[in-house]
Protein backbone atom coordinates (compact mmCIF):
# COMPACT_ATOMS: atom_id res chain seq x y z
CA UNK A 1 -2.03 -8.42 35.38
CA UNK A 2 -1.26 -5.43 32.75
CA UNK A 3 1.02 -7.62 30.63
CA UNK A 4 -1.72 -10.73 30.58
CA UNK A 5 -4.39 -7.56 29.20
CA UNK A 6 -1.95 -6.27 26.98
CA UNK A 7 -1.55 -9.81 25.61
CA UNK A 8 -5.50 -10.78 25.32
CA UNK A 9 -6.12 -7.41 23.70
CA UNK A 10 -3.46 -7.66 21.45
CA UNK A 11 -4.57 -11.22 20.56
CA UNK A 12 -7.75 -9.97 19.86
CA UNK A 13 -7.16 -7.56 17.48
CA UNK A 14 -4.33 -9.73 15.57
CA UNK A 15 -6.58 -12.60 15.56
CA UNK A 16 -10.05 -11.00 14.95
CA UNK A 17 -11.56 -12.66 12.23
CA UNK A 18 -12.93 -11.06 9.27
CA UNK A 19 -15.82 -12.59 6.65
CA UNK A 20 -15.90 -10.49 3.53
CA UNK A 21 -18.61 -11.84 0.80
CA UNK A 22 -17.39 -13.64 -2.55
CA UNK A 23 -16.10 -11.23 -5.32
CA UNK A 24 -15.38 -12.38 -8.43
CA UNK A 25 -13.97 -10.25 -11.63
CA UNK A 26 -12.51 -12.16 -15.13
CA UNK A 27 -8.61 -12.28 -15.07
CA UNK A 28 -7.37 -12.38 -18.78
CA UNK A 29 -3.64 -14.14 -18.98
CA UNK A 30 -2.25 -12.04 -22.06
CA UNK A 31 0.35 -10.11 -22.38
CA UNK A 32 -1.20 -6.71 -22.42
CA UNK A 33 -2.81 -7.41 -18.96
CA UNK A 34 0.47 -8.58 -17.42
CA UNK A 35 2.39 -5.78 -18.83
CA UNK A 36 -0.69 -3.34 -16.85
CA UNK A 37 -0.37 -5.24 -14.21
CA UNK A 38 3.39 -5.25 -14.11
CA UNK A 39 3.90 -1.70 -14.66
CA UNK A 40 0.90 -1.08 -11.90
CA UNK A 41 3.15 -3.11 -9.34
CA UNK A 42 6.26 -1.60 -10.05
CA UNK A 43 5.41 2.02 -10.40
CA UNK A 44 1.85 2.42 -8.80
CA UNK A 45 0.57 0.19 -6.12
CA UNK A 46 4.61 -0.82 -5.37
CA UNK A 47 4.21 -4.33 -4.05
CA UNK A 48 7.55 -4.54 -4.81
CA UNK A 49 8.19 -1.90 -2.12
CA UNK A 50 7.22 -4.94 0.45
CA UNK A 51 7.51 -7.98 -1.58
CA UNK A 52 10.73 -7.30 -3.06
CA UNK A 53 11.63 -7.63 -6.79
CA UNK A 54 10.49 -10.85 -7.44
CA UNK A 55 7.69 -11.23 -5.30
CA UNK A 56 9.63 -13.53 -2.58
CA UNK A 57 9.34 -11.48 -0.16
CA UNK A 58 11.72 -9.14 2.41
CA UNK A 59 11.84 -8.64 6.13
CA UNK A 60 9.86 -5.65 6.96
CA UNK A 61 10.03 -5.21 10.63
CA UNK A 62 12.76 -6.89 13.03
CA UNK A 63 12.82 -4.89 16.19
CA UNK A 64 12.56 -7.46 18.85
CA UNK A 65 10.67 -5.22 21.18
CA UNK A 66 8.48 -3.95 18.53
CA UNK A 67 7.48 -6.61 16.13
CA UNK A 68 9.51 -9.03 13.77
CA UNK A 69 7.43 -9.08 10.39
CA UNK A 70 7.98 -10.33 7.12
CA UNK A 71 6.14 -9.33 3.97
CA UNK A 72 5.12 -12.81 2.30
CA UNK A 73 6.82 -14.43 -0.72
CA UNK A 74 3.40 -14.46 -2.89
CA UNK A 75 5.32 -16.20 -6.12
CA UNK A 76 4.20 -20.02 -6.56
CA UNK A 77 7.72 -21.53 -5.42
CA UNK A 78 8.10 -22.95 -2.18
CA UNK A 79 6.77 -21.14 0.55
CA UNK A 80 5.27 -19.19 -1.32
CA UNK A 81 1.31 -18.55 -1.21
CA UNK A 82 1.00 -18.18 -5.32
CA UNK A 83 0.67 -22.06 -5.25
CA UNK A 84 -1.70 -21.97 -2.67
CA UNK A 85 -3.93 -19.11 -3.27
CA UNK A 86 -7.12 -18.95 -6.16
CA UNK A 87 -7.72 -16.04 -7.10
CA UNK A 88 -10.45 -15.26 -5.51
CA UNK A 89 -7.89 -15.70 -2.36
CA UNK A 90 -6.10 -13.14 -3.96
CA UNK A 91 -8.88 -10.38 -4.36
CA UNK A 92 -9.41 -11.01 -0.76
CA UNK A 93 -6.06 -10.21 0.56
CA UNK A 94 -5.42 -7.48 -2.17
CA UNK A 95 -8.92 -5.52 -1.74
CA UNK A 96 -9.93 -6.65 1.85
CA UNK A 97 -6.53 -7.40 3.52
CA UNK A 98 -7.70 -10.70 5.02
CA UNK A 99 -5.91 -14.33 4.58
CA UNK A 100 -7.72 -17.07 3.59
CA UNK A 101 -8.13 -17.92 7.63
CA UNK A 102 -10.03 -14.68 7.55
CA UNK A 103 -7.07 -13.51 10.02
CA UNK A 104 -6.48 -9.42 8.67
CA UNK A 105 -2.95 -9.36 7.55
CA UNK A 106 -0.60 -6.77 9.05
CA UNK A 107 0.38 -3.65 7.20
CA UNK A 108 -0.84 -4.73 3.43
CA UNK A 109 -2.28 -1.16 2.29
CA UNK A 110 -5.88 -3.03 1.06
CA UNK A 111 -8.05 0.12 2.49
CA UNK A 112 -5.56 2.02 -0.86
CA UNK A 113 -6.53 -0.94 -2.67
CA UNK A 114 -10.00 -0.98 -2.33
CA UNK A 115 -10.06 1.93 -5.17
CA UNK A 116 -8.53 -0.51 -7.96
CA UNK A 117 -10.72 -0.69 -10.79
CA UNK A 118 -12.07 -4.31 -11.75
CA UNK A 119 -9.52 -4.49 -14.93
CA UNK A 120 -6.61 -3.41 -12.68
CA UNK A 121 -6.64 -5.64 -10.04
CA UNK A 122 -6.83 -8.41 -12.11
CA UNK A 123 -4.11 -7.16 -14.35
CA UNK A 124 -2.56 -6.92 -10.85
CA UNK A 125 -3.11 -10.49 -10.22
CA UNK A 126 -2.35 -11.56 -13.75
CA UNK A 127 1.32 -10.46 -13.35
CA UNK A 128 1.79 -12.27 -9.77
CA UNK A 129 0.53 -15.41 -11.18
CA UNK A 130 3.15 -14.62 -14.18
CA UNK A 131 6.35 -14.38 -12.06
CA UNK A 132 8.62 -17.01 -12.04
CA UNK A 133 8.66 -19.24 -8.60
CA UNK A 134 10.90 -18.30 -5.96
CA UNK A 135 11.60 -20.94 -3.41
CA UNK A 136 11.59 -19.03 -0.18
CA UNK A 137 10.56 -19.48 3.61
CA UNK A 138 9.51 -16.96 5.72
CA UNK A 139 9.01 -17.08 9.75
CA UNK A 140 5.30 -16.21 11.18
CA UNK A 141 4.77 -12.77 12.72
CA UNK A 142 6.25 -12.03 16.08
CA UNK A 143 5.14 -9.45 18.56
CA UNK A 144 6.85 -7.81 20.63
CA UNK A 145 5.97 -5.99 24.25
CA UNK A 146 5.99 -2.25 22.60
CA UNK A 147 4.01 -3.72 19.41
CA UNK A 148 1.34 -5.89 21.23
CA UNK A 149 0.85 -2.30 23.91
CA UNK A 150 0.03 -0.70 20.95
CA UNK A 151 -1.77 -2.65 19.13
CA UNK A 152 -3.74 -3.25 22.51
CA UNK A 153 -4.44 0.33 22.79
CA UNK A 154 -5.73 0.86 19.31
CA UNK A 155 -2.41 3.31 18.66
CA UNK A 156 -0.97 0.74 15.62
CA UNK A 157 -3.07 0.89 12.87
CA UNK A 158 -1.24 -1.96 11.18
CA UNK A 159 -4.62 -3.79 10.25
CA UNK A 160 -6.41 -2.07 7.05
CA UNK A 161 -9.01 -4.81 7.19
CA UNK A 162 -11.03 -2.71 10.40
CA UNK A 163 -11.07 -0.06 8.18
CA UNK A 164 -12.86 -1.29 5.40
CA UNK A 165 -16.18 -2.08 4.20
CA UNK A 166 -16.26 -5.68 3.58
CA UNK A 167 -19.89 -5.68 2.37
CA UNK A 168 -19.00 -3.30 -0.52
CA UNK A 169 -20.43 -4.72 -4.00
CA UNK A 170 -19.92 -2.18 -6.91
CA UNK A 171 -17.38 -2.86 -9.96
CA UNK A 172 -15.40 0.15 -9.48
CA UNK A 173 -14.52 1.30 -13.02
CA UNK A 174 -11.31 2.85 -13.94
CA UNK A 175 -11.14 6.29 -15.13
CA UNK A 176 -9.54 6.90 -18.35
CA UNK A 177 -5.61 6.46 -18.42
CA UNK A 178 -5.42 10.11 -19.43
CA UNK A 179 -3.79 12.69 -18.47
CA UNK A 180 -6.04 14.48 -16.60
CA UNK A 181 -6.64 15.85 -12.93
CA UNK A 182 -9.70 12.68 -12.63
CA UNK A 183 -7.15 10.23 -13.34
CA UNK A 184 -4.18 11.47 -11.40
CA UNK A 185 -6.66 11.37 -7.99
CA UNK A 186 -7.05 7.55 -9.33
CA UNK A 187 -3.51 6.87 -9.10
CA UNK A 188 -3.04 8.77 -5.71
CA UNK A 189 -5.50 6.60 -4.18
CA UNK A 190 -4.73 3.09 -5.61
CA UNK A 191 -0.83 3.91 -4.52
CA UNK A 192 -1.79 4.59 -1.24
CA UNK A 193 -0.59 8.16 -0.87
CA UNK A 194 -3.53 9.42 1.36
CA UNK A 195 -2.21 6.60 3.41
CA UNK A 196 0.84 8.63 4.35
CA UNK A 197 0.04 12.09 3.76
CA UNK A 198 -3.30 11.79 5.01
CA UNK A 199 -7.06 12.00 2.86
CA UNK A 200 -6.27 16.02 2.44
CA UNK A 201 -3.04 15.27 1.60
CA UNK A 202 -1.62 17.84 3.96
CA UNK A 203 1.19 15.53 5.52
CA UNK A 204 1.92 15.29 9.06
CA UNK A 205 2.94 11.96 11.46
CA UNK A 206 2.18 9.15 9.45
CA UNK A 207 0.11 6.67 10.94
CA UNK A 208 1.41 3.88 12.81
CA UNK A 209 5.22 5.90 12.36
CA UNK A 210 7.90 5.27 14.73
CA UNK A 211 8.41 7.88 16.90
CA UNK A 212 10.77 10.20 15.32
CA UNK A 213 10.11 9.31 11.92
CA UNK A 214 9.71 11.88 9.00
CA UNK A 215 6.87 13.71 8.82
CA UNK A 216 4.95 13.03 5.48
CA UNK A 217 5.37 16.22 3.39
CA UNK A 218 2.17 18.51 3.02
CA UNK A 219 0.99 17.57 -0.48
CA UNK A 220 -1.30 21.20 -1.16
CA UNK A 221 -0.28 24.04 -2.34
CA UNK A 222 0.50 25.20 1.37
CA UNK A 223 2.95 22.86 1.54
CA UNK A 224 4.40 22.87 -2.09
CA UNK A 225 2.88 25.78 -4.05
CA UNK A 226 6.42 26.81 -4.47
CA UNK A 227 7.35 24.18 -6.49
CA UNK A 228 6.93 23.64 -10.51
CA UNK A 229 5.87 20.71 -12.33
CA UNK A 230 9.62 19.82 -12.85
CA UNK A 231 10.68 19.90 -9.15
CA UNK A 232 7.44 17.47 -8.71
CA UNK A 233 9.17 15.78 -10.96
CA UNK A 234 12.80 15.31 -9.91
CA UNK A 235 11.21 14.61 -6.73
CA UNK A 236 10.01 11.43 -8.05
CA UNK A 237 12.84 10.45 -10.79
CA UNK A 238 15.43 11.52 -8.20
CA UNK A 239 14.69 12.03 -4.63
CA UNK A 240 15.86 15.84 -4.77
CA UNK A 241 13.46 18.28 -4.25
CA UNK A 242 14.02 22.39 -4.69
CA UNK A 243 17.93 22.90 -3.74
CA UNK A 244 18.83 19.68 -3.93
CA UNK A 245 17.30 19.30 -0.44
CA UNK A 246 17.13 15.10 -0.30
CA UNK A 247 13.61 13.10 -0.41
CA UNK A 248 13.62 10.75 3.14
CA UNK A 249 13.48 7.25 1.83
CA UNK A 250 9.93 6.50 3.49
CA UNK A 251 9.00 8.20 0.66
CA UNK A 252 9.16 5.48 -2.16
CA UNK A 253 9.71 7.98 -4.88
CA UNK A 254 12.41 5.43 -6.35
CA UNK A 255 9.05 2.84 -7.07
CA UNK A 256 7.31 5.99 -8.11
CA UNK A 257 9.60 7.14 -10.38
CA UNK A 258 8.76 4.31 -12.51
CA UNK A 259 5.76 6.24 -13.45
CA UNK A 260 5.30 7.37 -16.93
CA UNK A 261 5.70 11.09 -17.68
CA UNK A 262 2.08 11.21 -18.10
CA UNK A 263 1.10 9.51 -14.97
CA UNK A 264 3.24 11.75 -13.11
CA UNK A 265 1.57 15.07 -15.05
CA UNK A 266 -1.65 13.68 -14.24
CA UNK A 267 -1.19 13.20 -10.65
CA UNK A 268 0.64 16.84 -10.66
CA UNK A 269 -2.40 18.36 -12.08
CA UNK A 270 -4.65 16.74 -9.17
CA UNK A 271 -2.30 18.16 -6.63
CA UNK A 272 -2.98 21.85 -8.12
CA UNK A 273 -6.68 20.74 -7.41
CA UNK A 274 -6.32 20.56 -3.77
CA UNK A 275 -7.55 23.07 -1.20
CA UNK A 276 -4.91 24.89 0.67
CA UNK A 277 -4.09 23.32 4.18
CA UNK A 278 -1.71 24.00 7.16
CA UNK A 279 0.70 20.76 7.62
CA UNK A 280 -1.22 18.21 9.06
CA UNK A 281 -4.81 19.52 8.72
CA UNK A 282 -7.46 17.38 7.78
């Protein structure tokens, strides 16, 4: 009886459906867009974190007991959802994290994405229509006991789409690429780093973590008012923070390193902005 509840509750949550109302923004095709939009998924959203290199895709997740989970090859080749998806498909999966069966798709950061400005999501989706076509299959999601228990008991937040407010209307405008504290909480949001270390940016368990994973390091000056702008900095180009103590690898300061210098000064200056908090406090 508690498996067969674990299984309907899990199957309601993975196939809730979702209805979010038509967006539309203009999507230029030159070359100044896709370079925006290829820097932005390199260095600041990091699709390529998931997606892999060239967009084909990578297997996320394969723990039988937990889930087996493959992030999508989103390039136009063969099994690949470029061919297949408008673009107004694409807003809806990038801003709303919903397919085009209005099934939410599992772990695609779209409550981070939901800060892009107009101009750089399409430059986002200017660059993914740009990339050549990879021919590659991937398997459907697979749950396992552990991941379907979880999911059942609202303890895997794997689904951004519950979180978000599909109804939302306003052309979000992008601060000025400058570099200045404004625009450095821009990038923080859009690459999803409250997503880890939490909206106060104090750190902690990480949401939907493993057990025994890292803790995400407290992001305030409680946490790293020891360091100075060019340990902030190694921390990103390298993985090395103060000592050559070594960055975990959940941290995807290899993507972020791809930042420019003053992307990485703005977001540096934001930090300095934030209030003071214990590890973990919100």
């Amino acid at each position: 009886i508690g498996a067969a509840w674990v299984y309907a509750a899990s199957n309601r949550q993975i196939n809730r459906r979702y209805h979010p109302g038509a967006s539309w923004i203009s999507i230029a095709r030159d070359s100044e867009t896709v370079e925006r939009g290829r820097h932005l998924a390199l260095a600041v959203v990091k699709c390529v974190e998931c997606h892999g290199e060239d967009l084909s895709g990578t297997a996320f997740f394969d723990d039988p007991a937990f889930a087996r989970v493959h992030a999508p090859n989103i390039t136009a080749g063969r099994g690949g959802s470029g061919g297949v998806y408008t673009d107004a498909d694409l807003i809806r999966v990038i801003q709303h994290g919903v397919k085009r069966d209005g099934r939410a798709v599992m772990i695609m950061p779209a409550d981070a994405y939901t800060h892009l400005s107009d101009g750089d999501l399409a430059a986002i989706i200017a660059y993914v229509r740009s990339v050549p076509p990879v021919d590659k299959e991937w398997p459907a999601p697979r749950y396992g006991p552990v991941g379907r228990a979880l999911i059942a008991a609202g303890k895997l937040p794997v689904f951004a789409a519950a979180n978000i407010d599909h109804e939302r209307r306003d052309v979000r405008p992008r601060p000025d690429p400058d570099t200045t504290a404004d625009y450095g909480r821009y990038l923080t949001l859009i690459g999803g780093c409250q997503t880890c270390h939490n909206p106060a940016m104090s750190g902690g368990e990480r949401a939907g973590s493993e057990p025994g994973s890292p803790l995400a390091a407290n992001l305030t000056p409680t946490g790293i008012g020891h360091y100075t702008e060019a340990d902030f900095v190694r921390v990103l180009r390298e993985g090395k923070g103060p000592g050559d103590r070594v960055i975990s690898d959940f941290m995807p300061w290899k993507s972020s390193g791809r930042m420019t210098d003053d992307e990485i000064h703005a977001i540096w200056l934001f930090l300095k902005t934030l209030e003071p908090k214990e590890m973990g406090q919100r």
